[in-house]
PDB file of N, CA and C in Angstrom:
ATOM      1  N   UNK A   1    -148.172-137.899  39.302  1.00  0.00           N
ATOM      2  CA  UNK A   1    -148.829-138.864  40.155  1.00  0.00           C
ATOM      3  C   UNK A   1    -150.122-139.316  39.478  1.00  0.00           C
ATOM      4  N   UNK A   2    -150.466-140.750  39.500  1.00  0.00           N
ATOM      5  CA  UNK A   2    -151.598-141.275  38.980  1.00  0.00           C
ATOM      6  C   UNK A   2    -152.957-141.500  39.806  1.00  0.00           C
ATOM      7  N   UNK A   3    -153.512-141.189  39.509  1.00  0.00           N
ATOM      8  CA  UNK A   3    -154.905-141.112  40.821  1.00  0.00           C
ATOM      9  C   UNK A   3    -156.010-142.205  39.846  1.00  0.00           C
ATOM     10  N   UNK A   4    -156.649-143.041  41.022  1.00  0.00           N
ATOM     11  CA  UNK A   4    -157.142-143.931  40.654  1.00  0.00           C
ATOM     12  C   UNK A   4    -158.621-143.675  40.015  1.00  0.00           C
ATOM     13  N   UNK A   5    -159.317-144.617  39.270  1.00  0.00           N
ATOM     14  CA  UNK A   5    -160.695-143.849  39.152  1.00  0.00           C
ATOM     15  C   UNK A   5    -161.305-143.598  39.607  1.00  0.00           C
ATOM     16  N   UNK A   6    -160.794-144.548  41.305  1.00  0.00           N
ATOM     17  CA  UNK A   6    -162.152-143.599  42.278  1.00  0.00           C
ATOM     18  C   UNK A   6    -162.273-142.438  42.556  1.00  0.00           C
ATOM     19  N   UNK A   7    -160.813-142.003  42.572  1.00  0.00           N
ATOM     20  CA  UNK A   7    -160.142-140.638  43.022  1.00  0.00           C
ATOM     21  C   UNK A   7    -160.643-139.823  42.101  1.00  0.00           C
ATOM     22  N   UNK A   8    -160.528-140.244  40.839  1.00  0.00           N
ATOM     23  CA  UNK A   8    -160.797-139.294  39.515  1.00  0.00           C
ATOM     24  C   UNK A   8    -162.475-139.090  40.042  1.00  0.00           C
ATOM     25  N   UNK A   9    -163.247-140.066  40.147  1.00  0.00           N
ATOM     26  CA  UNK A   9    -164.762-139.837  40.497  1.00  0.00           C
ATOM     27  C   UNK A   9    -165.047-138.746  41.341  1.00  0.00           C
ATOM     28  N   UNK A  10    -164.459-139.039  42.621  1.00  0.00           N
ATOM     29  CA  UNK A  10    -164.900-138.218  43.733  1.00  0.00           C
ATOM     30  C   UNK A  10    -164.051-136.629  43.301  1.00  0.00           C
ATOM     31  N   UNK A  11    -163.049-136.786  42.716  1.00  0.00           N
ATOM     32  CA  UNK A  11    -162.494-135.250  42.522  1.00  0.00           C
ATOM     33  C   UNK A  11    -163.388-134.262  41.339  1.00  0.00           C
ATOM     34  N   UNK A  12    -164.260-135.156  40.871  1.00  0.00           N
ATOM     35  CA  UNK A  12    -165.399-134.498  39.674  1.00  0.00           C
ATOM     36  C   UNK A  12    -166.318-134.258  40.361  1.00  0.00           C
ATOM     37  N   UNK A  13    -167.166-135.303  40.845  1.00  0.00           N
ATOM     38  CA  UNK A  13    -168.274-135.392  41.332  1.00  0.00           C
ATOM     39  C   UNK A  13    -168.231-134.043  42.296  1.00  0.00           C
ATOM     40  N   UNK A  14    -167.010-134.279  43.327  1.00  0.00           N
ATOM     41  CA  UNK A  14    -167.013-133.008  44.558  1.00  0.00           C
ATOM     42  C   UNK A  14    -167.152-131.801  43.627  1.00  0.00           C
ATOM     43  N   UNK A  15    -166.821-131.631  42.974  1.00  0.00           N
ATOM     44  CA  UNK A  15    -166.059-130.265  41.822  1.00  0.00           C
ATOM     45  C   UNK A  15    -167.403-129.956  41.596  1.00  0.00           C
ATOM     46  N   UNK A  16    -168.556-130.857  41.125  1.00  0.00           N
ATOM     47  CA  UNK A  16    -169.555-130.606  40.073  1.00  0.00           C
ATOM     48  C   UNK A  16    -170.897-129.775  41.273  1.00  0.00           C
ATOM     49  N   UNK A  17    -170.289-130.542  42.538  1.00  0.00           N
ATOM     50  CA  UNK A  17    -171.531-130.563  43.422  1.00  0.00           C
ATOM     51  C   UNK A  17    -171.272-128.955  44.117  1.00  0.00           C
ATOM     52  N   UNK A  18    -170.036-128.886  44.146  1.00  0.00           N
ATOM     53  CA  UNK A  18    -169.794-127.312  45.120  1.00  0.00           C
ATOM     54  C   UNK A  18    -170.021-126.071  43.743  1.00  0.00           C
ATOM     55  N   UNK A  19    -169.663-126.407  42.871  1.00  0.00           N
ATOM     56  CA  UNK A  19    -170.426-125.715  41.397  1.00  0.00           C
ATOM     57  C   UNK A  19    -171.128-125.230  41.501  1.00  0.00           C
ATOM     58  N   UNK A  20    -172.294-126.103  41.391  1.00  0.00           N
ATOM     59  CA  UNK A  20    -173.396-126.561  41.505  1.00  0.00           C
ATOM     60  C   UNK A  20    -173.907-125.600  42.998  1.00  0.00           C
ATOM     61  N   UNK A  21    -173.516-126.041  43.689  1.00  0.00           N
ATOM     62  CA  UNK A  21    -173.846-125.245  45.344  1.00  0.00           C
ATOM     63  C   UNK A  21    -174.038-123.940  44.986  1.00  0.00           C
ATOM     64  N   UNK A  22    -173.267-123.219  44.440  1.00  0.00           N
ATOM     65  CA  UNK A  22    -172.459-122.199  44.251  1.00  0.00           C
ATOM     66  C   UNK A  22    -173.906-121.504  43.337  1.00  0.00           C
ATOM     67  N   UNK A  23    -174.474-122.252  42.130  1.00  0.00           N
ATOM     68  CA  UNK A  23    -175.105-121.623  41.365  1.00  0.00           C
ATOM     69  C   UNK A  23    -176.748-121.652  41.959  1.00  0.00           C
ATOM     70  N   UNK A  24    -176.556-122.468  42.421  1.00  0.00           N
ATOM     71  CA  UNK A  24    -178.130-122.620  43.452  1.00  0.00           C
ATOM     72  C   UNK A  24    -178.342-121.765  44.444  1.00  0.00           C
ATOM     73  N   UNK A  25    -177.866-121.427  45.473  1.00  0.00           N
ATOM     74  CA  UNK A  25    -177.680-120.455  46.420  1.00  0.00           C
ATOM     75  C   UNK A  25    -177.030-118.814  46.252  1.00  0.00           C
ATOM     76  N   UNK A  26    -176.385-118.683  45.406  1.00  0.00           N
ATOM     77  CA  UNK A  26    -175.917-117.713  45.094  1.00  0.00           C
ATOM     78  C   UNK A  26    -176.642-116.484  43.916  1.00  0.00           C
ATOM     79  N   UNK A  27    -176.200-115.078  43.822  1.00  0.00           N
ATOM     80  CA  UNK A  27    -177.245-114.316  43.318  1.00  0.00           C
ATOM     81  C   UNK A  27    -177.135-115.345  41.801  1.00  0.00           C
ATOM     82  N   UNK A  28    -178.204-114.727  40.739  1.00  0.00           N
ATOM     83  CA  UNK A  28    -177.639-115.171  39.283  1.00  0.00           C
ATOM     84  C   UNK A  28    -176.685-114.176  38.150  1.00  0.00           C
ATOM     85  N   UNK A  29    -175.728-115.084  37.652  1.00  0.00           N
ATOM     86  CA  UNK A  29    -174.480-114.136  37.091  1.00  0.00           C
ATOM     87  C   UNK A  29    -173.821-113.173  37.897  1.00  0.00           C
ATOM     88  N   UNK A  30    -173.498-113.886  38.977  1.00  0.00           N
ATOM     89  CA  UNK A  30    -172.411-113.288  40.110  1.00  0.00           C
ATOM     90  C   UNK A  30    -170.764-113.019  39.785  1.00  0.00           C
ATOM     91  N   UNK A  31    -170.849-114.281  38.264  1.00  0.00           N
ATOM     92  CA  UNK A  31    -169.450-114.044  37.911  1.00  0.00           C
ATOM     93  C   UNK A  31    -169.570-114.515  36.691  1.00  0.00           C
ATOM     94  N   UNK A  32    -168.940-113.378  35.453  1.00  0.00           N
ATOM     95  CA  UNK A  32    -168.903-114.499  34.186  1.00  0.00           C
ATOM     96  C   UNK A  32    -168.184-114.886  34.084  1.00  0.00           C
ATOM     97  N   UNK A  33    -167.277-115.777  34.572  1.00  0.00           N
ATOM     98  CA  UNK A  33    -165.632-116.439  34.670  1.00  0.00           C
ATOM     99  C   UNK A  33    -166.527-117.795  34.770  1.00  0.00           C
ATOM    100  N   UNK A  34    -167.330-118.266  35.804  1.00  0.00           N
ATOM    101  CA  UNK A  34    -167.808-119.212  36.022  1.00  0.00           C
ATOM    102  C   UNK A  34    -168.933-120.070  34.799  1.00  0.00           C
ATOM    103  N   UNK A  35    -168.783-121.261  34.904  1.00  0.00           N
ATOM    104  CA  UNK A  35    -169.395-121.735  33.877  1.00  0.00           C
ATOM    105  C   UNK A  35    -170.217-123.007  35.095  1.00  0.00           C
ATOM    106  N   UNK A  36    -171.588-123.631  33.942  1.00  0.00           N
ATOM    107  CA  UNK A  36    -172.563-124.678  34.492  1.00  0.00           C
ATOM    108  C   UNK A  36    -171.895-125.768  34.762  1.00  0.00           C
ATOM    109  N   UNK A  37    -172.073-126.514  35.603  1.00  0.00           N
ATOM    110  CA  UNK A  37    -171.087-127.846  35.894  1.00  0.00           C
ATOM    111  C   UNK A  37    -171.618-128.695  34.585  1.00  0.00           C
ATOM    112  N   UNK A  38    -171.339-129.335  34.163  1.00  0.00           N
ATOM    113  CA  UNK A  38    -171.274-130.413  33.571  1.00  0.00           C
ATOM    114  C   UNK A  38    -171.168-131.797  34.204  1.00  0.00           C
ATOM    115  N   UNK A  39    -172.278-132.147  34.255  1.00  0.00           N
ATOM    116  CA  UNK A  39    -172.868-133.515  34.853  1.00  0.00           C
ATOM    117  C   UNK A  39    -172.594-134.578  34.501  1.00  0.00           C
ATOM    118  N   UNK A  40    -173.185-134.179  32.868  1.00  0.00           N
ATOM    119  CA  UNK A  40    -173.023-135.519  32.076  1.00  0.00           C
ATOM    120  C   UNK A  40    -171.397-135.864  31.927  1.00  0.00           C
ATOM    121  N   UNK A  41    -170.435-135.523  32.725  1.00  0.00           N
ATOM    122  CA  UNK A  41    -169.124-135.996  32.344  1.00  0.00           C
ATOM    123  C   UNK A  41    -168.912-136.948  33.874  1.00  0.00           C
ATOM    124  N   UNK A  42    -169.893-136.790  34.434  1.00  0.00           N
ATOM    125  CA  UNK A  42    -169.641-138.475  35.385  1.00  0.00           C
ATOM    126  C   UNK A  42    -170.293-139.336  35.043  1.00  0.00           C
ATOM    127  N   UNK A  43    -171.144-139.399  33.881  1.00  0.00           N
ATOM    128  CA  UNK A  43    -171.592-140.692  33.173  1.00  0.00           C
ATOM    129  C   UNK A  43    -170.494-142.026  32.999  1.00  0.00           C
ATOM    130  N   UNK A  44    -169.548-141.706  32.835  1.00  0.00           N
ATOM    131  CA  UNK A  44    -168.618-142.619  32.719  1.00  0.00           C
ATOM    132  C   UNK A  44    -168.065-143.067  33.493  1.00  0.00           C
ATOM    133  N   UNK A  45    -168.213-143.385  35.062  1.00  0.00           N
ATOM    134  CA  UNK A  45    -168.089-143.145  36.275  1.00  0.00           C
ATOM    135  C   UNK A  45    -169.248-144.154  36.379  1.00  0.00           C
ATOM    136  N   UNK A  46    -170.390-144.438  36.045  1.00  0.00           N
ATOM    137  CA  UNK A  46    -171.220-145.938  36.431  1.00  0.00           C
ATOM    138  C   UNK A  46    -170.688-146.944  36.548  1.00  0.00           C
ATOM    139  N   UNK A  47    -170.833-147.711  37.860  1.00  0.00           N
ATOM    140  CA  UNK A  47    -170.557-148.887  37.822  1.00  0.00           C
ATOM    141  C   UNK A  47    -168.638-149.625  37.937  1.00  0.00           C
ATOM    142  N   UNK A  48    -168.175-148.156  38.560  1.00  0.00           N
ATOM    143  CA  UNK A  48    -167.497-148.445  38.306  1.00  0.00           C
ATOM    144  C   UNK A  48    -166.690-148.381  40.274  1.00  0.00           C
ATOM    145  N   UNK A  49    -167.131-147.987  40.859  1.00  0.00           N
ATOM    146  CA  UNK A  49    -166.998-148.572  42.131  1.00  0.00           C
ATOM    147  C   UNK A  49    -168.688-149.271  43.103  1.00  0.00           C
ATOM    148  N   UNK A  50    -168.131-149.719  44.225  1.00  0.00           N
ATOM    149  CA  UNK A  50    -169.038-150.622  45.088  1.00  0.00           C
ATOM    150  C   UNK A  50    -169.940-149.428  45.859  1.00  0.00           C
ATOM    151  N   UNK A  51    -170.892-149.709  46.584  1.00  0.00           N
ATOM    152  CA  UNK A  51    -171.357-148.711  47.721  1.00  0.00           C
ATOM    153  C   UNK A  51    -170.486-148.583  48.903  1.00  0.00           C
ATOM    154  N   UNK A  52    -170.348-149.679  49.089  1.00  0.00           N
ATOM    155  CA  UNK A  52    -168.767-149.585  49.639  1.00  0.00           C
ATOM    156  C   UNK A  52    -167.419-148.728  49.799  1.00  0.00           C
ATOM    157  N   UNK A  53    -167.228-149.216  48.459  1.00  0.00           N
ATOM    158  CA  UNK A  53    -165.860-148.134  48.046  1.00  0.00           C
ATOM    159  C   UNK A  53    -166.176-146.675  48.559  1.00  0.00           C
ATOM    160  N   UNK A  54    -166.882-146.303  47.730  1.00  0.00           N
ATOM    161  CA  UNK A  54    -167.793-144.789  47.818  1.00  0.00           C
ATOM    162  C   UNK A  54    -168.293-144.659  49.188  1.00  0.00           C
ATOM    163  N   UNK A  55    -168.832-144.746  50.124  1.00  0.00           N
ATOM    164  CA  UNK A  55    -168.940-144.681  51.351  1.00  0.00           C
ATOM    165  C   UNK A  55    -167.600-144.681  52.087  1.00  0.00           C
ATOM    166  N   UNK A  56    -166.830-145.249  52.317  1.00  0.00           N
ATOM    167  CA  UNK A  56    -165.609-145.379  52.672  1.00  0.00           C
ATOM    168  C   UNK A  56    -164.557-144.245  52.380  1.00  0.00           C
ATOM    169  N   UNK A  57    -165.053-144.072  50.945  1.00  0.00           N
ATOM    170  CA  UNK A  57    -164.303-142.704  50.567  1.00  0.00           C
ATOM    171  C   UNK A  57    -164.284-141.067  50.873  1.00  0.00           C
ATOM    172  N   UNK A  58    -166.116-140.899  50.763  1.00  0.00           N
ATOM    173  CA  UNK A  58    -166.411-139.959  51.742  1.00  0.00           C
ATOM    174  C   UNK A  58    -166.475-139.821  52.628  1.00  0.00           C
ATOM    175  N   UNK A  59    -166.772-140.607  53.653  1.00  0.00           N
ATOM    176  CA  UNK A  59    -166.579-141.014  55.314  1.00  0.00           C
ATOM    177  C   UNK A  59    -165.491-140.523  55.615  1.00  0.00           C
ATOM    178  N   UNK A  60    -164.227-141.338  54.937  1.00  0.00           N
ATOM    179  CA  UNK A  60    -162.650-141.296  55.334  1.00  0.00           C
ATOM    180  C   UNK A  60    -162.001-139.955  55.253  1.00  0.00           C
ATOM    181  N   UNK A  61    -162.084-139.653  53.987  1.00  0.00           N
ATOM    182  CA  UNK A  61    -161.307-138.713  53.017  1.00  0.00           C
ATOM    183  C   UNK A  61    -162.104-137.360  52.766  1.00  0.00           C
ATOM    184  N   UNK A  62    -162.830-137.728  52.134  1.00  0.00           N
ATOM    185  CA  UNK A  62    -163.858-136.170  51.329  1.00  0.00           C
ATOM    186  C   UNK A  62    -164.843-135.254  52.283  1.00  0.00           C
ATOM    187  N   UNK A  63    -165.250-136.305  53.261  1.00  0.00           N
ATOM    188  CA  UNK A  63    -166.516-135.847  53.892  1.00  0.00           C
ATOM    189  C   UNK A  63    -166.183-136.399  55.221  1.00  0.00           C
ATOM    190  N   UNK A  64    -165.174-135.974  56.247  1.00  0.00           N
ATOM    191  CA  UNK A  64    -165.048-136.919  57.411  1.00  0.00           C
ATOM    192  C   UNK A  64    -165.568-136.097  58.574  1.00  0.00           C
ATOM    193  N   UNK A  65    -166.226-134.579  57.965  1.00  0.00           N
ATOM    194  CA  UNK A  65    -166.938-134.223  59.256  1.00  0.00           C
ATOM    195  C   UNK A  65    -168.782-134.420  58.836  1.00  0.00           C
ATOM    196  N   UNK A  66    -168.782-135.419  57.901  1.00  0.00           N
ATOM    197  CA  UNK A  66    -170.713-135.343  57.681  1.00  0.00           C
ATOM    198  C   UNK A  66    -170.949-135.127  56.163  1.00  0.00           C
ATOM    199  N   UNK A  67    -172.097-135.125  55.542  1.00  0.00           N
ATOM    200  CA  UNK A  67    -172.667-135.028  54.423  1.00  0.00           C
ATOM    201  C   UNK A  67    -173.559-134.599  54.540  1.00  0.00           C
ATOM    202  N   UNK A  68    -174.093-133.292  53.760  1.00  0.00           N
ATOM    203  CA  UNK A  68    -175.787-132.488  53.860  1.00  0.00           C
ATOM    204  C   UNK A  68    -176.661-133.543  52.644  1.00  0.00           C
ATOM    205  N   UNK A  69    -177.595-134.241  53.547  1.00  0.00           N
ATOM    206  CA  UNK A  69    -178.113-135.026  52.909  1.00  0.00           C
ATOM    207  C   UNK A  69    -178.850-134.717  51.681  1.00  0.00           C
ATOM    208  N   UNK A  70    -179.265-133.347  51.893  1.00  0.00           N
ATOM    209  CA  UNK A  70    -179.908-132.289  50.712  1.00  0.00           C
ATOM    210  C   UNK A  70    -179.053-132.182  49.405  1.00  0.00           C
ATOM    211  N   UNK A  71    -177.313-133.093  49.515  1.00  0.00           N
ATOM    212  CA  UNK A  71    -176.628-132.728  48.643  1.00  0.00           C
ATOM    213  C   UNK A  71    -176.363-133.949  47.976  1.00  0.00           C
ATOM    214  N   UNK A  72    -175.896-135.135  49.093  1.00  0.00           N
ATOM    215  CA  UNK A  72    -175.960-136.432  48.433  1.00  0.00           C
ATOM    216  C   UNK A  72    -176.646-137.221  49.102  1.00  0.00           C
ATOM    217  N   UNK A  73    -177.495-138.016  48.278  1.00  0.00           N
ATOM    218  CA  UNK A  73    -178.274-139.317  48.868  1.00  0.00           C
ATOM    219  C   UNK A  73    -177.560-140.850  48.579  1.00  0.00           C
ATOM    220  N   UNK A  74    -177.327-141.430  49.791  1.00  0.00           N
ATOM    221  CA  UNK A  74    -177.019-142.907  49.047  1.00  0.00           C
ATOM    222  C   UNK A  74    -178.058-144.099  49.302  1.00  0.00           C
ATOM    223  N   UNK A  75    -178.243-144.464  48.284  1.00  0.00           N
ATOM    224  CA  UNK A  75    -179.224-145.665  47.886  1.00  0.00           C
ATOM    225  C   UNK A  75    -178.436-146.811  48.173  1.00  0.00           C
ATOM    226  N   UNK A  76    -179.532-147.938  48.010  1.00  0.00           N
ATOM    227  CA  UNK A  76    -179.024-149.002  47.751  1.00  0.00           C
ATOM    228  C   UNK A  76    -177.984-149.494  46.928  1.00  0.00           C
ATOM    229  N   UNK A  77    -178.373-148.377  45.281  1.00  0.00           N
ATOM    230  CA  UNK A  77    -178.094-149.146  44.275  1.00  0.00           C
ATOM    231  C   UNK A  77    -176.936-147.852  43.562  1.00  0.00           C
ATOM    232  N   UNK A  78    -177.702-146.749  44.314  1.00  0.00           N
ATOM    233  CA  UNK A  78    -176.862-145.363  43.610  1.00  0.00           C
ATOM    234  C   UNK A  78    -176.583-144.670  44.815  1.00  0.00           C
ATOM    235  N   UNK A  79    -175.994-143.250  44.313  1.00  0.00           N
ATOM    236  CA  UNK A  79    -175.835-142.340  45.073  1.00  0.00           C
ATOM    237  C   UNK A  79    -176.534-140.881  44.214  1.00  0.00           C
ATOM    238  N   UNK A  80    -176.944-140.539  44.934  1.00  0.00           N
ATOM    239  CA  UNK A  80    -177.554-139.134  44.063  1.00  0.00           C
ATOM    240  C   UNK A  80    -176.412-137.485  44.659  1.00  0.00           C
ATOM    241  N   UNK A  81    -176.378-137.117  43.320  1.00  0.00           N
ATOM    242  CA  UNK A  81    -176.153-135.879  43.861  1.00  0.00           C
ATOM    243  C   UNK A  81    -176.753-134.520  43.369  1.00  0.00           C
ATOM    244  N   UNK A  82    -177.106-133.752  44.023  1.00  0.00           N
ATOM    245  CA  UNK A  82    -178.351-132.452  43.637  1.00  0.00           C
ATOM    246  C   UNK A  82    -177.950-132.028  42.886  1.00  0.00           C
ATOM    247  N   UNK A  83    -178.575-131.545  41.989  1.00  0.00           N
ATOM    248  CA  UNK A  83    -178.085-130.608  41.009  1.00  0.00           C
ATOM    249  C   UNK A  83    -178.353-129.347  40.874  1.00  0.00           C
ATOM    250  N   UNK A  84    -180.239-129.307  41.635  1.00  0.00           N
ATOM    251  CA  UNK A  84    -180.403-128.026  42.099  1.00  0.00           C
ATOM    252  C   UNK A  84    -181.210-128.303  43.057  1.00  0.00           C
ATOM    253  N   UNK A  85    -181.060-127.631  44.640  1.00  0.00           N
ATOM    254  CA  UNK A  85    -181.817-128.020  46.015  1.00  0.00           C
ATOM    255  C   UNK A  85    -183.372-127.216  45.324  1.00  0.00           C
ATOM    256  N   UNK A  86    -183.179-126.383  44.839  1.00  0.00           N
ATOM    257  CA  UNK A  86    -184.387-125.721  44.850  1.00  0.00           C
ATOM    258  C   UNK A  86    -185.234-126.365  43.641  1.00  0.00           C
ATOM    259  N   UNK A  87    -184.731-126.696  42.557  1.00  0.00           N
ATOM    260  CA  UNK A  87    -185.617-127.600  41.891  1.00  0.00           C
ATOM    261  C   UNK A  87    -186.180-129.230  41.848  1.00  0.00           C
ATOM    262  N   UNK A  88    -184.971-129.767  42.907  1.00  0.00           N
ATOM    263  CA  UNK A  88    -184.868-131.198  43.362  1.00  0.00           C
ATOM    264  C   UNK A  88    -184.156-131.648  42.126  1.00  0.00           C
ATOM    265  N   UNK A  89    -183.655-131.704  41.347  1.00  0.00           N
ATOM    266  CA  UNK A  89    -182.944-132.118  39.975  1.00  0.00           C
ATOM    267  C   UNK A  89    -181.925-132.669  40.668  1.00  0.00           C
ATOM    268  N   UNK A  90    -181.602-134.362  40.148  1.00  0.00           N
ATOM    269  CA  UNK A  90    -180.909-135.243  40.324  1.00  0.00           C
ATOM    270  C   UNK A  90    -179.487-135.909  39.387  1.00  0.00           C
ATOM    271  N   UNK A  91    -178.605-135.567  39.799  1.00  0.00           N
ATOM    272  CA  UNK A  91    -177.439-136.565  38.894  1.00  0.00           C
ATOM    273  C   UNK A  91    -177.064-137.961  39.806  1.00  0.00           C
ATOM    274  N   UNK A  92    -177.613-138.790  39.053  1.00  0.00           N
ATOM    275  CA  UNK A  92    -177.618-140.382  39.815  1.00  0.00           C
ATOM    276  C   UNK A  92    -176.626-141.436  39.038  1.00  0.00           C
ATOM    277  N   UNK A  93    -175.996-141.819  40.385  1.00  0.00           N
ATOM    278  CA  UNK A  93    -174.859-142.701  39.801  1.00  0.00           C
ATOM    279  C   UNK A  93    -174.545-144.461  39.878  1.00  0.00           C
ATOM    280  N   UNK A  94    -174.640-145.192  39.453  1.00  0.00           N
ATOM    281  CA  UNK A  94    -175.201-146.361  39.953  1.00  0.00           C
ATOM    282  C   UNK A  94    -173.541-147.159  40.236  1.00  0.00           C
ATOM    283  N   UNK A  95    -174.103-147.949  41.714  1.00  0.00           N
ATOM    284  CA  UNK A  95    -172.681-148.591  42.078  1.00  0.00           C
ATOM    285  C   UNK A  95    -172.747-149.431  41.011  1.00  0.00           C
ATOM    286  N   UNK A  96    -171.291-150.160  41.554  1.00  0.00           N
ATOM    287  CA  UNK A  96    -171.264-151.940  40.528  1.00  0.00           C
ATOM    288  C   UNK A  96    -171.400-152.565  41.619  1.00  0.00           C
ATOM    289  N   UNK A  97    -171.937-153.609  40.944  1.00  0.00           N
ATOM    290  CA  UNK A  97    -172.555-154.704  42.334  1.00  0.00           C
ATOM    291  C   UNK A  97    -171.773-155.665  42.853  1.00  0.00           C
ATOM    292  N   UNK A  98    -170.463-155.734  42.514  1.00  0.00           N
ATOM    293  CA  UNK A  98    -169.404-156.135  43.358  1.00  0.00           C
ATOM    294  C   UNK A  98    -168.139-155.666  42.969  1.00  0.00           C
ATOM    295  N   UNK A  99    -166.660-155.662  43.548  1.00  0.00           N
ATOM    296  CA  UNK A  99    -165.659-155.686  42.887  1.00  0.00           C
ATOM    297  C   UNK A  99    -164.998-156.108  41.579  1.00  0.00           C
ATOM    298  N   UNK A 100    -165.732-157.300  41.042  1.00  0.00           N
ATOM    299  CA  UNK A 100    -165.583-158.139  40.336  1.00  0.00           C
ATOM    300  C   UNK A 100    -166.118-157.414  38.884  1.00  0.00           C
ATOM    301  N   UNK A 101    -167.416-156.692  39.504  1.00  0.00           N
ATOM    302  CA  UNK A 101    -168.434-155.821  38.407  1.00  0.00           C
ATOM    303  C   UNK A 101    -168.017-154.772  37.284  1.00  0.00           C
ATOM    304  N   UNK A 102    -167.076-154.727  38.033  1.00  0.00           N
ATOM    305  CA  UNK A 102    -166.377-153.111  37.545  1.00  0.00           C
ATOM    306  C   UNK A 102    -165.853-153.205  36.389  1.00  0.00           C
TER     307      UNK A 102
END
């Protein structure tokens, strides 16, 4: 089955952020199986859906009972997602500014 790039987005992004959760809140080296999310691999992922799309997606699908705002922020222009609550460290993703943009 082929999953679209939004799908591919949100199935990283979610992946990177509960990771991520995981290493922020949790003791340190709780497990050496586990490795640092890797962020920089949704770089490629700019611009490549609307605020739209992405709202719609988590609303609907990913997130249909709420979002801890402490985890993702949506902007105007981006969406942020924490990287660490306790340091405030940001992975920011910028929509495309229309369908057409992408």
């Amino acid at each position: 089955m082929t999953h679209s790039p939004l799908a591919r987005l949100f199935f990283a992004a979610v992946t990177l952020l509960l990771a991520g959760i995981g290493t922020s809140i949790a003791a340190p080296n709780i497990s050496p199986l586990g490795k640092a999310p890797d962020w920089a691999s949704l770089e490629q992922y700019h611009d490549t859906m609307t605020r739209a799309e992405f709202e719609s997606l988590l609303q609907k699908v990913y997130c249909a009972r709420g979002v801890d705002v402490s985890l993702i922020q949506i902007e105007a222009d981006t969406v942020r997602f924490a990287i660490d609550r306790d340091e405030q460290t940001w992975f920011t993703l910028r929509f495309a500014t229309d369908e057409t943009a992408r």
